[in-house]
N, C-alpha and C. Protein backbone atom coordinates (compact mmCIF):
# COMPACT_ATOMS: atom_id res chain seq x y z
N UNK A 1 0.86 -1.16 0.00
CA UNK A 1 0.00 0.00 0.00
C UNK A 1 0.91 1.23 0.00
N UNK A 2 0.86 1.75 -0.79
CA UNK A 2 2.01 2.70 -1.22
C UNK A 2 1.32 4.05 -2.37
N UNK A 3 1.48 5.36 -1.24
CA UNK A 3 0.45 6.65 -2.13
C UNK A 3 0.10 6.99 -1.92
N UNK A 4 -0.99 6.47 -0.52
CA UNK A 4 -2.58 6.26 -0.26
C UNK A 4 -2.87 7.85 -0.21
N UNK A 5 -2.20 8.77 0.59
CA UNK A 5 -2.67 9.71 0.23
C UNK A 5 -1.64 10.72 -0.23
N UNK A 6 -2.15 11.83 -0.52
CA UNK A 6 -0.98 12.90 -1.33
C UNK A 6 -0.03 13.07 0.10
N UNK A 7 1.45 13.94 -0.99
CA UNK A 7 2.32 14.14 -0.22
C UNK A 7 1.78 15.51 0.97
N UNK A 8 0.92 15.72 0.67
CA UNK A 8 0.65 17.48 1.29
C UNK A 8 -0.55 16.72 2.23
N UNK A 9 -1.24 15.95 2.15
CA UNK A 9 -1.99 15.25 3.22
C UNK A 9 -0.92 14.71 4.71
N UNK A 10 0.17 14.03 3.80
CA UNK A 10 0.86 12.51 4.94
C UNK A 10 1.40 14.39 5.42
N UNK A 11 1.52 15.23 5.15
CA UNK A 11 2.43 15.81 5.74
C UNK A 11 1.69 16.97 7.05
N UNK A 12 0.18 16.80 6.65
CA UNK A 12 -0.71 17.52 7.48
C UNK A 12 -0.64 16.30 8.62
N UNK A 13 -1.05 14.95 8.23
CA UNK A 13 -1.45 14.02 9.15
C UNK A 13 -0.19 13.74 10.38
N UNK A 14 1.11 14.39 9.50
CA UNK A 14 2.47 13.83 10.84
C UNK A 14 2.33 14.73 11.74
N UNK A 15 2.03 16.30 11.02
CA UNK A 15 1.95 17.35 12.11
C UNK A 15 0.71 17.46 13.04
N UNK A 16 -0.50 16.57 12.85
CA UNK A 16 -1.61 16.76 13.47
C UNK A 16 -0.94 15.76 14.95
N UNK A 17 -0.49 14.38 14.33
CA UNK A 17 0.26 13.20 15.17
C UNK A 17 0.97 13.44 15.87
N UNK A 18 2.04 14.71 15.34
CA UNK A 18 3.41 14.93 16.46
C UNK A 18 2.46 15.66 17.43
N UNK A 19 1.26 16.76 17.12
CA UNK A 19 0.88 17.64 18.28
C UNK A 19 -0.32 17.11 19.28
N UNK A 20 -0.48 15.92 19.21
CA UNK A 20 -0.96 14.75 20.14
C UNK A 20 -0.22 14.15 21.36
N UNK A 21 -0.97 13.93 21.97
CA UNK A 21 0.03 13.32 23.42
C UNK A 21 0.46 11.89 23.17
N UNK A 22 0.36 10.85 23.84
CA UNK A 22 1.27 9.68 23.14
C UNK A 22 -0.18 8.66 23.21
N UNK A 23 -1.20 8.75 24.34
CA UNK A 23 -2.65 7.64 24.31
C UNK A 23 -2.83 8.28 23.07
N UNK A 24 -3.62 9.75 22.17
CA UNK A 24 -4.08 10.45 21.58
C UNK A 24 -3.59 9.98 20.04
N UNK A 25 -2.08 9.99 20.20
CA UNK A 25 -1.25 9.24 18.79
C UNK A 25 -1.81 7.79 18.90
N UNK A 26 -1.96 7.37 19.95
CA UNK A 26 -2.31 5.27 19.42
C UNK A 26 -3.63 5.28 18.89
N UNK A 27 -4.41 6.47 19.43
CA UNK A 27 -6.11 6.09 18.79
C UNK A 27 -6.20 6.67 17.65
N UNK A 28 -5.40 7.88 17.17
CA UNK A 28 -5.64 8.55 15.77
C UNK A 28 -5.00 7.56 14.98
N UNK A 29 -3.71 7.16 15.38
CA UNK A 29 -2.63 5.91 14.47
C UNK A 29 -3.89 4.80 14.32
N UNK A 30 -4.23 4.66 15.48
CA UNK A 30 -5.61 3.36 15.19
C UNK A 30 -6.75 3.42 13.96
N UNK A 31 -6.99 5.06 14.29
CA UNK A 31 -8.45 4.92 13.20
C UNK A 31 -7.66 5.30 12.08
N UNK A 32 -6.76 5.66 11.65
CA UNK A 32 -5.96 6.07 10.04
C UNK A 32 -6.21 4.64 10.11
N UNK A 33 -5.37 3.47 10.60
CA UNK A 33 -5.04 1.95 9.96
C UNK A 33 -6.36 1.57 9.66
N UNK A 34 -7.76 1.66 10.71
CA UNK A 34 -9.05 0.87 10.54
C UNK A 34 -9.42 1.72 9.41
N UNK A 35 -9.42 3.30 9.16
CA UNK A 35 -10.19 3.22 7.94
C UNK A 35 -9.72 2.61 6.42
N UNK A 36 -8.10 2.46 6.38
CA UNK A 36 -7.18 1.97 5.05
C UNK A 36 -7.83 0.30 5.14
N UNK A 37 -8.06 -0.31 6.52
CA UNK A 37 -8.46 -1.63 6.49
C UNK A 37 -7.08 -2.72 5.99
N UNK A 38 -6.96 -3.66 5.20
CA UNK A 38 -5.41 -4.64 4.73
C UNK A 38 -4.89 -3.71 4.58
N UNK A 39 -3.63 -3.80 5.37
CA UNK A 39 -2.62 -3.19 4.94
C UNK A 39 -2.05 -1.70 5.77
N UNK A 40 -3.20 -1.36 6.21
CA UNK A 40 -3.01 -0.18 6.72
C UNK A 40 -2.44 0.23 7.96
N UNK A 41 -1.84 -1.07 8.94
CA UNK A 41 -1.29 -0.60 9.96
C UNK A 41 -0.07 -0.53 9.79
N UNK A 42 0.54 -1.03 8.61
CA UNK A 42 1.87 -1.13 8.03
C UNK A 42 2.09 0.27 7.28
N UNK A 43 1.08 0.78 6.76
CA UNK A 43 1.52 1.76 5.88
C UNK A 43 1.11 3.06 7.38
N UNK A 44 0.43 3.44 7.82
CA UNK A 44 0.20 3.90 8.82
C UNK A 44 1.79 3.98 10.11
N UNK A 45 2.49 2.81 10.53
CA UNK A 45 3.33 2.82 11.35
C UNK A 45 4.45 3.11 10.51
N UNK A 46 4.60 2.84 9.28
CA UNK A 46 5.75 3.71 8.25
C UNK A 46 5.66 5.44 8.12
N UNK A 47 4.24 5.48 8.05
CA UNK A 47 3.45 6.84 8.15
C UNK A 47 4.44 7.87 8.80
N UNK A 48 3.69 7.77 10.36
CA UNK A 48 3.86 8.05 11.18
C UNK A 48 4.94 7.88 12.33
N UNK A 49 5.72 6.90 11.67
CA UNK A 49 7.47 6.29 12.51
C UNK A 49 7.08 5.82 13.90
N UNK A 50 5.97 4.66 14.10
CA UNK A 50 5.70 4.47 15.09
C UNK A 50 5.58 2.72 14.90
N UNK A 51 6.09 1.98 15.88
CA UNK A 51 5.59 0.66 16.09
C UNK A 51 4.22 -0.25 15.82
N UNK A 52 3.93 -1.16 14.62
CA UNK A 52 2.54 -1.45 14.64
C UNK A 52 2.34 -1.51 16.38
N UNK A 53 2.98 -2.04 17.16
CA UNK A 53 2.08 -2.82 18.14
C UNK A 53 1.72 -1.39 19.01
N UNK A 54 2.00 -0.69 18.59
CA UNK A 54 1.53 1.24 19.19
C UNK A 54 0.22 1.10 18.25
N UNK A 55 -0.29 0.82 17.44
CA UNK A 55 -1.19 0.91 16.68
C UNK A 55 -2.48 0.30 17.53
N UNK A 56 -1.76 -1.14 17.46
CA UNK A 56 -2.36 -2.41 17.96
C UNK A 56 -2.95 -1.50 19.67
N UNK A 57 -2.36 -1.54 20.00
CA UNK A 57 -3.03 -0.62 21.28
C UNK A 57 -3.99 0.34 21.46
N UNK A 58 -3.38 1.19 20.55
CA UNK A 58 -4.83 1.77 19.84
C UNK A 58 -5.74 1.60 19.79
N UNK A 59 -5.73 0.73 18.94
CA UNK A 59 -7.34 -0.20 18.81
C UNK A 59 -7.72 -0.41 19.97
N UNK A 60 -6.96 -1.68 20.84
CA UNK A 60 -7.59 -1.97 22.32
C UNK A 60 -7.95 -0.39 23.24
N UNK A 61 -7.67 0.66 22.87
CA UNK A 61 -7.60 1.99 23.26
C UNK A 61 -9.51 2.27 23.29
N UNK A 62 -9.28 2.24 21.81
CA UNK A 62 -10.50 2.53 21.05
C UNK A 62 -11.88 1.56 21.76
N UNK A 63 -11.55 0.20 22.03
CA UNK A 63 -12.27 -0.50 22.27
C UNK A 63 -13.37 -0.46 23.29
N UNK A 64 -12.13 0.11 24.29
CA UNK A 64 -12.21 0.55 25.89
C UNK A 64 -12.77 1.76 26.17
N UNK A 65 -12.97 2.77 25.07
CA UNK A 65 -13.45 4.45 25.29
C UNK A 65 -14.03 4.40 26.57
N UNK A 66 -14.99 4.10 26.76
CA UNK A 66 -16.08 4.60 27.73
C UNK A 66 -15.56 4.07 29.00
N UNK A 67 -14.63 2.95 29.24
CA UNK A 67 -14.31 2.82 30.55
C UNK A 67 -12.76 2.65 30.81
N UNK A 68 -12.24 4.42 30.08
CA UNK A 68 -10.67 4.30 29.89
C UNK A 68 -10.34 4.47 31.04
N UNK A 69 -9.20 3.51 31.71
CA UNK A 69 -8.65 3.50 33.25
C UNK A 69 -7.78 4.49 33.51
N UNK A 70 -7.09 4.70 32.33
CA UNK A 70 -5.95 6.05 31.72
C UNK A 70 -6.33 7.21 31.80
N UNK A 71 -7.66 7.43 32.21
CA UNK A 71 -8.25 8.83 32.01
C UNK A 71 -7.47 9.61 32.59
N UNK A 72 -6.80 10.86 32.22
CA UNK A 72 -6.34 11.73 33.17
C UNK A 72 -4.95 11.21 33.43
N UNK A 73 -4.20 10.24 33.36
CA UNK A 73 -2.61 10.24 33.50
C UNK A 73 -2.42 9.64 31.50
N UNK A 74 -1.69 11.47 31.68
CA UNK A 74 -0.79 11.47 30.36
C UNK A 74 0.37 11.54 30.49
N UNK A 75 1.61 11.13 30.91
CA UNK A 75 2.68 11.53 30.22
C UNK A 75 2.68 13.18 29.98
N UNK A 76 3.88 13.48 30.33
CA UNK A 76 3.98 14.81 29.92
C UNK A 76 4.84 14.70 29.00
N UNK A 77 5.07 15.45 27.51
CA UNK A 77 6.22 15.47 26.75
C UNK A 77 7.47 15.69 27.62
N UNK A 78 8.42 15.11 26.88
CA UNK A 78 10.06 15.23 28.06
C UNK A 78 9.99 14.33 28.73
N UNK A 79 9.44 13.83 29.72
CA UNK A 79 9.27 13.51 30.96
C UNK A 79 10.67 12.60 31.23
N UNK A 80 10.54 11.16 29.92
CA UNK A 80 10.99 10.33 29.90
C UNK A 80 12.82 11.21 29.88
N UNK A 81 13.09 12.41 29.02
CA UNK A 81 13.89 12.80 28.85
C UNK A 81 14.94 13.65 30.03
N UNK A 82 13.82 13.82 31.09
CA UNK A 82 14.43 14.47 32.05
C UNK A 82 14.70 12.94 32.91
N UNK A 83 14.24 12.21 32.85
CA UNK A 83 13.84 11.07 33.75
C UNK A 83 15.69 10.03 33.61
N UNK A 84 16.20 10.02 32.54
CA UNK A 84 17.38 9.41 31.50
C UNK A 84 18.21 10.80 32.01
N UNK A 85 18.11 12.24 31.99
CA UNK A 85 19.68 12.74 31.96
C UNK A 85 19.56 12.72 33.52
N UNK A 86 18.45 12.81 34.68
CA UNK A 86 18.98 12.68 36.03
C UNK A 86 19.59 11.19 36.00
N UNK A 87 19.31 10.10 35.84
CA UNK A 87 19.50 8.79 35.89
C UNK A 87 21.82 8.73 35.32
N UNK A 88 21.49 9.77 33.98
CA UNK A 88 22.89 9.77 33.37
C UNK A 88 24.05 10.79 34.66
N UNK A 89 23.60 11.71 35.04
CA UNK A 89 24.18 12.40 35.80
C UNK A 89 24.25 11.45 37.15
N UNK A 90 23.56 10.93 37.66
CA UNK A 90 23.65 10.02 38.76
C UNK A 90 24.61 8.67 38.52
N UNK A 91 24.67 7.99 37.30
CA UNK A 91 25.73 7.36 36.74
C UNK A 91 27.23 7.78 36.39
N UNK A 92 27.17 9.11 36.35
CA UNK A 92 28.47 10.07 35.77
C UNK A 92 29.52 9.96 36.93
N UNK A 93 28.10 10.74 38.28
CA UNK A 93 28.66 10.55 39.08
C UNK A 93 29.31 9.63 39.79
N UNK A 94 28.50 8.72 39.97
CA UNK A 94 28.97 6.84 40.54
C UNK A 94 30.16 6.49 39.91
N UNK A 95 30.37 6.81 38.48
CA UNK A 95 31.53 6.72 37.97
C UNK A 95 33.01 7.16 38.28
N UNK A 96 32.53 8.34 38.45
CA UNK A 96 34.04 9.02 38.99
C UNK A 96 34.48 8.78 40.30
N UNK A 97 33.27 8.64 41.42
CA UNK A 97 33.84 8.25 42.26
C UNK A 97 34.51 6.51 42.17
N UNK A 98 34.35 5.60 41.74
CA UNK A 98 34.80 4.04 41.42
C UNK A 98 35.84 4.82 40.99
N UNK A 99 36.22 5.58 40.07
CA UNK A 99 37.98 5.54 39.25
C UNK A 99 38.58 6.41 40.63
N UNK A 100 38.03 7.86 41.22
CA UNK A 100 38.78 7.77 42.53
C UNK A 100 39.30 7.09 43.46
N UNK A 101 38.10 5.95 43.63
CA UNK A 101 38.60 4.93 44.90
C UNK A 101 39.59 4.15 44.23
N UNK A 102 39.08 3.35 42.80
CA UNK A 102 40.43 2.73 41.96
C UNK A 102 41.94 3.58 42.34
N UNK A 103 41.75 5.29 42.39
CA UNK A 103 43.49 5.39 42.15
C UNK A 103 43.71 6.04 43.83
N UNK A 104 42.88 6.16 44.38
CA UNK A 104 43.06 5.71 46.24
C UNK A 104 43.65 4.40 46.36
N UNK A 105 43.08 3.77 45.67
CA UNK A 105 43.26 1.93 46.22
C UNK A 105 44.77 2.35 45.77
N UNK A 106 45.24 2.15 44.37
CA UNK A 106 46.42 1.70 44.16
C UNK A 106 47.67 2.94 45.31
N UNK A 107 47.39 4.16 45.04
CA UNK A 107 48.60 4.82 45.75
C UNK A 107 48.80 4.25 47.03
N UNK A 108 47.32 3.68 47.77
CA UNK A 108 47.67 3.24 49.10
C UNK A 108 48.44 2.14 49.12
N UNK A 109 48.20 1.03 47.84
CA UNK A 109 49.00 -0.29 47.60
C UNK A 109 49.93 0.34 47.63
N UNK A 110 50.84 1.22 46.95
CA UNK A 110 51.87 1.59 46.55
C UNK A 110 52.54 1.74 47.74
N UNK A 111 51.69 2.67 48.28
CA UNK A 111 52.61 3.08 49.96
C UNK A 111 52.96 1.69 50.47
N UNK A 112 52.19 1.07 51.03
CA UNK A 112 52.04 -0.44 51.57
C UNK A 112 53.26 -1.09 50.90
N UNK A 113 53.94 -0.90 49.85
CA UNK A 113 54.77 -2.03 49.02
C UNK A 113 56.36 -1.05 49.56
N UNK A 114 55.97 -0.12 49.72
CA UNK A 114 56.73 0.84 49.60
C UNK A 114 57.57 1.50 48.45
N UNK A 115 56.77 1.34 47.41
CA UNK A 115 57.18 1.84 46.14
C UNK A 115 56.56 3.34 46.25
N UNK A 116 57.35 3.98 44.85
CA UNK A 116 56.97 5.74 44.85
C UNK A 116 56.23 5.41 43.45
N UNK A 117 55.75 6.61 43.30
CA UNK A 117 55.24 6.97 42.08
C UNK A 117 55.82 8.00 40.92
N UNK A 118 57.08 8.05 41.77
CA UNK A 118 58.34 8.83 40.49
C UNK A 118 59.17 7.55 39.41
């Protein structure tokens, strides 16, 4: 399925998709695939650069309307992004201290052997 719609459509439909929250993208990604019917969750998740099984959810999304458990917890854009650089900075750190204690450990070996470090 390859075309389906003009280039000036797929290009309205990415910007309608990117300005959706991420439940909001699985049910619109859902009804683009159900209305194309064969074929369309493939051309749809090429579409849109998203995972069929994000699609696939969708649907079960769709299914569920009236008794969505999700109501009201969205994700905030970023979130995940602030969530990864505290996690990276907390690793940065853990890091440097291990190569400190590494070159603590050895100068103290050193003393202990009674070797120098000239």
């Amino acid at each position: 399925m390859k075309d389906v719609y003009g280039q000036d459509i797929e290009n309205q439909m990415r910007q309608l998709y990117e300005s959706f929250n991420e439940k909001d993208r699985r049910r619109y990604a859902a009804i683009e695939a159900y209305k194309l019917g064969h074929g369309g969750v493939a051309y749809i998740a090429d579409l849109f650069g998203c995972h069929p099984d994000t699609i696939a959810q969708g649907k079960r999304d769709l299914e569920n309307l009236p008794a969505d458990e999700a109501a009201g917890r969205v994700r905030k854009k970023g979130a995940d992004a602030r969530m990864l650089a505290k996690a990276s900075r907390a690793s940065s750190r853990r890091s440097k201290l291990k190569s400190r204690r590494k070159r603590l450990d050895r100068r103290s070996a050193m003393v202990r052997s009674g070797q120098t470090s000239d």
